[in-house]
Protein backbone atom coordinates (compact mmCIF):
# COMPACT_ATOMS: atom_id res chain seq x y z
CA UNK A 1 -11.81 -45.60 -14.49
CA UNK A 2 -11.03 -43.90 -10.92
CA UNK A 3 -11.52 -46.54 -8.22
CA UNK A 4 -13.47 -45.85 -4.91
CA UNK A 5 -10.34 -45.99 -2.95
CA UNK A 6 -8.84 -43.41 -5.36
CA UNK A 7 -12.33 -41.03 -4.59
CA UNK A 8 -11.84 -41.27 -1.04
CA UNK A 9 -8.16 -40.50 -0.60
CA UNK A 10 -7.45 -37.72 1.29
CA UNK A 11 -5.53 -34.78 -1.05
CA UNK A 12 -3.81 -31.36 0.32
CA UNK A 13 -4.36 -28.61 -2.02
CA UNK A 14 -1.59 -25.88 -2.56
CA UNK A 15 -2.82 -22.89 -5.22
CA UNK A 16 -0.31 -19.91 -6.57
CA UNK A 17 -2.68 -16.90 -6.86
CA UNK A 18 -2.61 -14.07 -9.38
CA UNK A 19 -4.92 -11.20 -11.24
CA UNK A 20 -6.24 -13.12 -14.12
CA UNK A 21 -5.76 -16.84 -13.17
CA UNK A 22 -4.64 -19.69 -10.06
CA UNK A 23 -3.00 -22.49 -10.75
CA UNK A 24 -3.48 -25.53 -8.34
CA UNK A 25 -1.28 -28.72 -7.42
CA UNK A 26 -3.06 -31.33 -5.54
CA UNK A 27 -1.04 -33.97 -3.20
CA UNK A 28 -2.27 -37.24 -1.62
CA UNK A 29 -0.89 -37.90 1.81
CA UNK A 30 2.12 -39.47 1.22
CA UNK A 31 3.73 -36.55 -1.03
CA UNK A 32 3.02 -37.67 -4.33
CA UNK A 33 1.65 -35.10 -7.35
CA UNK A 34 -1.47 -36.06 -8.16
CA UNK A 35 -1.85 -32.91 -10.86
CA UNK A 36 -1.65 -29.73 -11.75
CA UNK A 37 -3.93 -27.19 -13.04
CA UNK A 38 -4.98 -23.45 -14.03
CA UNK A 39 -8.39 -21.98 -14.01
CA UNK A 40 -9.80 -18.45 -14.12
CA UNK A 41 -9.80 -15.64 -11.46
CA UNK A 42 -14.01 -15.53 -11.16
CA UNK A 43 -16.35 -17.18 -9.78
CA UNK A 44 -17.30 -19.75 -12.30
CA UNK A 45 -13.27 -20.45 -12.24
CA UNK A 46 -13.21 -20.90 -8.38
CA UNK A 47 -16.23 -23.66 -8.64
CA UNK A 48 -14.36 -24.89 -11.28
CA UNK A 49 -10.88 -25.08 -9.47
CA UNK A 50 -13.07 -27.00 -6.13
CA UNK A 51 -15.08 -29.45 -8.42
CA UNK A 52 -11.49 -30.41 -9.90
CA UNK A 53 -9.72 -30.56 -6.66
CA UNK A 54 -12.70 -32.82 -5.09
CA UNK A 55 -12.30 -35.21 -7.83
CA UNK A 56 -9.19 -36.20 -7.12
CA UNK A 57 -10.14 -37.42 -3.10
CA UNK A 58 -11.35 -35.92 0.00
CA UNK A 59 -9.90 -31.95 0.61
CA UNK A 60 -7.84 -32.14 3.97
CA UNK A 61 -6.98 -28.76 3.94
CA UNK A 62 -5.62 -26.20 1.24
CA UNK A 63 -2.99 -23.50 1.14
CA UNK A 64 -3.33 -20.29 -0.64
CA UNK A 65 -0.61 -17.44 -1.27
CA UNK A 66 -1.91 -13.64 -1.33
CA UNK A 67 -5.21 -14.51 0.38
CA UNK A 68 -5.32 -11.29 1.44
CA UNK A 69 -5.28 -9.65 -2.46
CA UNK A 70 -5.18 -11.95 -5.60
CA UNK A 71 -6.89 -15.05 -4.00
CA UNK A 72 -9.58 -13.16 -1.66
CA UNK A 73 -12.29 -14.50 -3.84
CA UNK A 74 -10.96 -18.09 -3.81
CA UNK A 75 -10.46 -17.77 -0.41
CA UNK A 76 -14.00 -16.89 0.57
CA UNK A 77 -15.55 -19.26 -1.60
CA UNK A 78 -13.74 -22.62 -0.22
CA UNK A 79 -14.34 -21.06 3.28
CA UNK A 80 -18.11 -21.22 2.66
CA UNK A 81 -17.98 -24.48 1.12
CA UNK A 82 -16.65 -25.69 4.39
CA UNK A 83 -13.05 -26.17 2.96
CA UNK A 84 -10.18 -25.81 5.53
CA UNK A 85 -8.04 -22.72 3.87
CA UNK A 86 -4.42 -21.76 5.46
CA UNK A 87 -1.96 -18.97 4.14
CA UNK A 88 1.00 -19.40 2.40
CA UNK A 89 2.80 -15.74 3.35
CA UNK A 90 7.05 -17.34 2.79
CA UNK A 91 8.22 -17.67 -0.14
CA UNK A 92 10.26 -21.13 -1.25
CA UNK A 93 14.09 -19.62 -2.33
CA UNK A 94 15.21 -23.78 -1.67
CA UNK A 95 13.10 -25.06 -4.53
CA UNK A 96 13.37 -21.87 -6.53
CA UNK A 97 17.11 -22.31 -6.92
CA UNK A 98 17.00 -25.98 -7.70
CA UNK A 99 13.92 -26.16 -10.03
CA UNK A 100 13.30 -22.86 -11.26
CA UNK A 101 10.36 -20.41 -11.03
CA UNK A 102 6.80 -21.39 -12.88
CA UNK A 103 3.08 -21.12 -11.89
CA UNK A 104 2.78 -25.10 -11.54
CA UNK A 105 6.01 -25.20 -9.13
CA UNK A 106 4.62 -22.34 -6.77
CA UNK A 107 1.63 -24.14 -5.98
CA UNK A 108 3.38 -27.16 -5.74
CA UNK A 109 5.44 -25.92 -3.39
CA UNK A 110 2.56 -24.03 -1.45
CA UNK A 111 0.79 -27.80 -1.44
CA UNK A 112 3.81 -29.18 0.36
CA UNK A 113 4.31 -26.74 3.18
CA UNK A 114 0.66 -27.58 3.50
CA UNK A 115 1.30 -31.29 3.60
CA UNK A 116 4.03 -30.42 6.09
CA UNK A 117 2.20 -27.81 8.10
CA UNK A 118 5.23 -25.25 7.59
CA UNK A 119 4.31 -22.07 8.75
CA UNK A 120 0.32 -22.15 8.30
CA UNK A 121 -2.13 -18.94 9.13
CA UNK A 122 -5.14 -18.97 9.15
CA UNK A 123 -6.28 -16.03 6.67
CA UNK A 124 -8.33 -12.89 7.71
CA UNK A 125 -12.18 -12.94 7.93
CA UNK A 126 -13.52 -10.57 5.06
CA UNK A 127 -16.52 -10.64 4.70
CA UNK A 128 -17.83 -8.50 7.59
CA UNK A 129 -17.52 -5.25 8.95
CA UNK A 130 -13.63 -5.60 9.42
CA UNK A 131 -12.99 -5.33 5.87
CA UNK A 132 -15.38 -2.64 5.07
CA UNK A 133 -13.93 -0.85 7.59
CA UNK A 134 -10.15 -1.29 5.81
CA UNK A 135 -11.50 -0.75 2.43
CA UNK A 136 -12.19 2.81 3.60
CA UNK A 137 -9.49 3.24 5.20
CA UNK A 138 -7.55 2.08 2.14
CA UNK A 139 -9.40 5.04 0.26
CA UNK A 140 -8.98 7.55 2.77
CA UNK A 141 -4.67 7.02 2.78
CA UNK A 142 -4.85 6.92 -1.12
CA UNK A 143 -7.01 10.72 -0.77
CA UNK A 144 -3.89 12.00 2.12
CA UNK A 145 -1.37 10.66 -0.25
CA UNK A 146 -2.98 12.77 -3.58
CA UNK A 147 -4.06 15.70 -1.25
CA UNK A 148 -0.51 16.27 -0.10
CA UNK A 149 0.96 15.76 -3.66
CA UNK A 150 -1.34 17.97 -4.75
CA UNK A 151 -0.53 20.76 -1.74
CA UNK A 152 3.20 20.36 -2.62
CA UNK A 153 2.33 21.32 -6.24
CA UNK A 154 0.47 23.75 -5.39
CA UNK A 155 3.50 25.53 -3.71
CA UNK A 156 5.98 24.90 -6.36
CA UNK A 157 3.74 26.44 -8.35
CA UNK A 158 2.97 29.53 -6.40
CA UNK A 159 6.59 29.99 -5.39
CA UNK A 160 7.21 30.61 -8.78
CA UNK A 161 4.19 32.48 -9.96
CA UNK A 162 4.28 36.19 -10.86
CA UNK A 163 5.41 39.00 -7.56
CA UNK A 164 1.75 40.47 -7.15
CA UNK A 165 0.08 36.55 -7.05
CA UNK A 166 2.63 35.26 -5.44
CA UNK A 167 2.79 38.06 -2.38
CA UNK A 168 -1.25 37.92 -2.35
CA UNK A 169 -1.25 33.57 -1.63
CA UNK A 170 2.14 33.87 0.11
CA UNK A 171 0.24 35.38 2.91
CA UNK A 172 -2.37 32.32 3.75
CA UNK A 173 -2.28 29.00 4.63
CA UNK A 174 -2.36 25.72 2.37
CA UNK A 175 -6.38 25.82 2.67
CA UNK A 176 -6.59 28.85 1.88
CA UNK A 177 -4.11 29.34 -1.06
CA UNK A 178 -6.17 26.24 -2.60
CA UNK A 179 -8.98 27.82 -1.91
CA UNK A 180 -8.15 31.55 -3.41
CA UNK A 181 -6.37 29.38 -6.24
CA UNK A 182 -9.65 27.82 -7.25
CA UNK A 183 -11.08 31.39 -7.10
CA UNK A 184 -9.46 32.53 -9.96
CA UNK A 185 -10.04 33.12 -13.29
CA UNK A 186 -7.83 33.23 -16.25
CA UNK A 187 -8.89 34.35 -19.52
CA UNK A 188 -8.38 31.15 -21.71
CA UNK A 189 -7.70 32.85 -24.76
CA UNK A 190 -4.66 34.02 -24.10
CA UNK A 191 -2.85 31.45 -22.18
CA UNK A 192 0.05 32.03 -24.52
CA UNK A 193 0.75 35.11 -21.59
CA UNK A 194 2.16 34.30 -18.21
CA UNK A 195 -0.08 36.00 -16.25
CA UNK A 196 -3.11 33.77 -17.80
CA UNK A 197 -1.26 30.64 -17.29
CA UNK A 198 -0.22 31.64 -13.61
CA UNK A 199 -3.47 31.41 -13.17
CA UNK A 200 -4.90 28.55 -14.62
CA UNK A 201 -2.38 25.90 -13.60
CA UNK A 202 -2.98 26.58 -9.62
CA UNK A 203 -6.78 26.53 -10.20
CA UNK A 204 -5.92 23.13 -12.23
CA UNK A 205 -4.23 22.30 -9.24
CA UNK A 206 -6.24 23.58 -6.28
CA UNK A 207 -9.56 21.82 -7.34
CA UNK A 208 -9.00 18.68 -7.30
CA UNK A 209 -7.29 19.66 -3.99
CA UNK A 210 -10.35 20.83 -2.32
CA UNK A 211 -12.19 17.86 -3.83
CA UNK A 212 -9.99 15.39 -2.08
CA UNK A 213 -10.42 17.71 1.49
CA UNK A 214 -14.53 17.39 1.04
CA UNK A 215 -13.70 13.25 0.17
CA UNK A 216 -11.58 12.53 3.25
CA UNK A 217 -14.04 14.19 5.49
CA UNK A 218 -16.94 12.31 3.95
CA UNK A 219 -14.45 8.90 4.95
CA UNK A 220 -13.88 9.84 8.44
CA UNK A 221 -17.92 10.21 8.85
CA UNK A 222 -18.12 6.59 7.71
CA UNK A 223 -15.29 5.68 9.30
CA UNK A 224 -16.62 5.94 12.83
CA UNK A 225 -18.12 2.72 12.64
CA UNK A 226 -15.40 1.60 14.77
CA UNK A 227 -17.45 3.44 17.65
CA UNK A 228 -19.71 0.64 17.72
CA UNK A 229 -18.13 -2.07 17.27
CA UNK A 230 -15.20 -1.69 19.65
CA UNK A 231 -16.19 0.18 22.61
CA UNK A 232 -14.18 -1.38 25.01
CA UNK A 233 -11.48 -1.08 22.81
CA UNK A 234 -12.53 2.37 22.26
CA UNK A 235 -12.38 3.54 26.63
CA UNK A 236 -8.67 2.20 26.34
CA UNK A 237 -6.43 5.40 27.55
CA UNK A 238 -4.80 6.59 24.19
CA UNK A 239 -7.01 4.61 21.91
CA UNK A 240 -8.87 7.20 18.91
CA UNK A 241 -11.06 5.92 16.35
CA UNK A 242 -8.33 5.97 14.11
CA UNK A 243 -6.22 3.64 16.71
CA UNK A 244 -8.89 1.26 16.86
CA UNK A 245 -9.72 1.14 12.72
CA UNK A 246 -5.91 -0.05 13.05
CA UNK A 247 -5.97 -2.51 15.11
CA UNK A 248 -9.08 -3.76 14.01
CA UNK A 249 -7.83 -4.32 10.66
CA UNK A 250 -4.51 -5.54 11.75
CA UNK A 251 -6.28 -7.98 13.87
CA UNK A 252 -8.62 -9.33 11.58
CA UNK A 253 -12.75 -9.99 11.96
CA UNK A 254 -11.77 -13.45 13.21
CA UNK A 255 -9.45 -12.36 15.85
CA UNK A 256 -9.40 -15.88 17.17
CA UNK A 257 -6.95 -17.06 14.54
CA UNK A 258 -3.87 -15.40 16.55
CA UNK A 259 -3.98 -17.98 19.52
CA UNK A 260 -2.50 -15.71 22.07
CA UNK A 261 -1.06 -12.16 23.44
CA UNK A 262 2.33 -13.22 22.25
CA UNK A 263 0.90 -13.30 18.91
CA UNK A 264 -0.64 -10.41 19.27
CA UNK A 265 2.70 -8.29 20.47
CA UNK A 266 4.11 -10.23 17.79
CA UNK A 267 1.69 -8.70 15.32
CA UNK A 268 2.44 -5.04 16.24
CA UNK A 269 6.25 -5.08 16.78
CA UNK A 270 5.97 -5.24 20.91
CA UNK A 271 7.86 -8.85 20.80
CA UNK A 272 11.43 -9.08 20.56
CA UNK A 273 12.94 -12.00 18.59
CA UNK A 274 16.27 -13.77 18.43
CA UNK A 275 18.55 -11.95 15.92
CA UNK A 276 22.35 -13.53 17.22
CA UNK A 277 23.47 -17.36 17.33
CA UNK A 278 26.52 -18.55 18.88
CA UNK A 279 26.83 -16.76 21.86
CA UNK A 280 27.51 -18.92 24.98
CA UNK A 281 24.32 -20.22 26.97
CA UNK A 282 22.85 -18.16 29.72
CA UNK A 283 24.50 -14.87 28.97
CA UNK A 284 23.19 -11.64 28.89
CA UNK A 285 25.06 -10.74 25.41
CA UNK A 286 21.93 -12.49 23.24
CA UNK A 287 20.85 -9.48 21.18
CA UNK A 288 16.83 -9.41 19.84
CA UNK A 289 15.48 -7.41 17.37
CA UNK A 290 12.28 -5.88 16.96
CA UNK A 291 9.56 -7.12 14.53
CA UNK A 292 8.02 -5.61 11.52
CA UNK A 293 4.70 -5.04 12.03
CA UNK A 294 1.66 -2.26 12.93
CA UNK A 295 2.96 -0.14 15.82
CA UNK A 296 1.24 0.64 18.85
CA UNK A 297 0.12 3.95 19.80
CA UNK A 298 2.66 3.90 23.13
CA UNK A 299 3.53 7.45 22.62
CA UNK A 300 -0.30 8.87 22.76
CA UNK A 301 -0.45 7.19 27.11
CA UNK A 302 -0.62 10.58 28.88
CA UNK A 303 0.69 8.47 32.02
CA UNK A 304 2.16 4.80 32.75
CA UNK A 305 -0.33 2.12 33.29
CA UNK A 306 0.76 0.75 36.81
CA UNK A 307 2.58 -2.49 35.73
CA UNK A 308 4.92 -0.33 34.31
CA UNK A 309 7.38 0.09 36.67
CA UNK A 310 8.03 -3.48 37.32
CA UNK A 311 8.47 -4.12 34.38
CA UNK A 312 10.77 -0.86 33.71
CA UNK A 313 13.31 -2.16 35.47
CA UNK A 314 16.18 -2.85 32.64
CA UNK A 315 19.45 -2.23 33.23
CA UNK A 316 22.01 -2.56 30.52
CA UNK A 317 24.16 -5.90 31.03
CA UNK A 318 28.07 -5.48 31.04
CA UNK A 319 28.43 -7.26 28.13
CA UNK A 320 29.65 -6.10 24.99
CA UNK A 321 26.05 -7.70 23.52
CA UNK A 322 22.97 -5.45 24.34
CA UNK A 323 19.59 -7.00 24.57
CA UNK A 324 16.65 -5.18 22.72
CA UNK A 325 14.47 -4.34 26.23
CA UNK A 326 17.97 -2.27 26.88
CA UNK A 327 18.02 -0.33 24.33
CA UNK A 328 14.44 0.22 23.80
CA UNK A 329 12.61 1.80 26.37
CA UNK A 330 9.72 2.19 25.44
CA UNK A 331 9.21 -1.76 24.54
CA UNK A 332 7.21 -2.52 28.54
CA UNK A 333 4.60 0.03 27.82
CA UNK A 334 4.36 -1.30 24.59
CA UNK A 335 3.93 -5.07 26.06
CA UNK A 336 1.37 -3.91 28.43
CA UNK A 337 -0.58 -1.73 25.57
CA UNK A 338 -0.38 -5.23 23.60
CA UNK A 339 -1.75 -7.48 26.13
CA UNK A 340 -4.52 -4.89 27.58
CA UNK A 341 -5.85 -4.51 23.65
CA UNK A 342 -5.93 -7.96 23.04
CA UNK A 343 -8.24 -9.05 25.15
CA UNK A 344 -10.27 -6.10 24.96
CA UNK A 345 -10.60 -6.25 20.85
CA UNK A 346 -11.33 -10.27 21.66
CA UNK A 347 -14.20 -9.13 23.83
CA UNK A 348 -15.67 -6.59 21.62
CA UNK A 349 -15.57 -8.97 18.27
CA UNK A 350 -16.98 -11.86 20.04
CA UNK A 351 -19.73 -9.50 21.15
CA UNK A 352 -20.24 -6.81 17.98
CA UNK A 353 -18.88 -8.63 14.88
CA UNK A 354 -18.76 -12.64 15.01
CA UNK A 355 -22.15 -14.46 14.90
């Protein structure tokens, strides 16, 4: 029989997320495994997984891998039940090469860097306007990507078609060879002859090319949502809708979660970071790398912003080491574009988006 003291421990949760199922490991404070355990990818499963986590103590706080994808259900459901959620986005190559790979190990591993607060984040708000706004943008890449496929098909296949169809398409534009491609009409009982099939196979083509046009601009009329919800954002010089859908989803509905501009820059590969050891102290030769992360749009400033030029002024040291700011130029604008969006995409979510 569990004893009170054993129902009022305090436990750290750690959970390895996939399609059809998470498994959880749940730690008490000190380290030690208190168990391990699978349940199903719905919603039953996630009450499930919280009723079986709670009685084994008090939740502190619980880490999740792929909160973003396989665990954004899980993840929105212990949010509303008040549970304290982090991310789990490094993998664990230590434990991996001395105990192996499993389910039950991952999450074990995820509860531990919990325990240990190693590299915590606090995962993305989405369940407003944020995410809807990414979902469609998610659709409207995935309609580019086909449309172009589709386009470079559609040339293949007219670079090869017969001299008189070829000259007549040869002589428009990719619009308008899709659209005289859809135009035509083979006679489907005798496919067996070129001529037929030349013409059937662009049509086959060219349809679903024009359908995709008609669906991306449908997208970019929902898309403009971004319009009202970021206006300052939105007056920025350089900043489109598209810019701002961007950043917006980049940033996350609870923008609050990265706790400064460094974090920020950090975010959208303005913020050098240490890439050399050894070099003596105090030397210009330290070399930085850029980040991986969403670019800004430095290039689309029609003129500098007027910190620039103090900032601008990077010389190459006479060392054989070069830093980053040397070699990229553009990296001050791209500071200052980090900085001045920050705080205006803070502004506009505390007023538009968070209640």
């Amino acid at each position: 029989m569990e004893s009170m003291a054993e129902r009022n421990r305090l436990v750290i949760g750690g959970v390895d997320a996939h399609v059809d199922s998470h498994h959880v490991a749940v730690l008490d404070e000190r380290g030690r495994l208190l168990g391990t355990a699978a349940f199903p990818a719905t919603s039953s499963g996630h009450v499930a997984l919280l009723a079986w986590v709670l009685d084994l103590g008090r939740i502190g706080r619980v880490g999740v891998e792929s909160t973003g994808s396989y665990a954004a259900g899980l993840v929105r459901h212990l949010t509303s039940q008040g549970v304290e959620v982090y991310e789990i986005n490094q993998p664990h190559p230590h434990t991996r090469r001395r105990r192996g790979k499993s389910d039950s190990i991952d999450a074990e591993a995820a509860a531990r860097k919990t325990l240990t607060a190693e590299r915590l984040a606090i995962p993305k708000d989405t369940s407003g306007i944020v995410e809807a706004i990414r979902l469609l943008r998610v659709a409207r890449e995935g309609a580019v990507k086909a449309r172009a496929a589709a386009c470079n098909q559609l040339s293949e296949l007219i670079v090869t078609a017969l001299d008189e169809l070829r000259e007549h398409l040869t002589r428009k534009t990719l619009p308008g060879q899709a659209s005289l491609c859809a135009r035509l009409r083979p006679d489907t009982t005798r496919l067996h002859e070129p001529p037929q099939a030349a013409k059937l196979a662009p049509r086959s083509v060219a349809e679903p090319s024009l359908e995709l046009d008609r669906d991306i601009r449908r997208l970019d009329q929902h898309l403009s949502a971004p319009r009202h919800v970021v206006p300052r954002t939105l007056s920025l010089l350089g900043v489109s809708t598209g810019h701002a859908g961007t950043l917006l989803v980049a940033a996350g509905q609870n923008i609050d979660r990265l706790r400064s501009e460094a974090a920020f820059s950090h975010l959208c590969a303005a913020n050098p970071i240490p890439a050399s050891s050894g070099a003596p102290p105090d030397t210009a030769s330290t070399v930085a790398r850029q980040p991986r992360g969403q670019p800004l749009p430095a290039h689309d400033r029609g003129r500098p912003p007027p910190l620039l030029p103090t900032h601008a002024r990077l010389r190459t040291p006479p060392h054989r080491g070069r830093t980053l700011e040397a070699r990229d130029h553009s990296l001050p604008l791209k500071h200052y574009i980090a900085r001045e969006i920050y705080h205006a995409l803070r502004a506009d979510l505390a007023a538009h988006v968070t209640p």
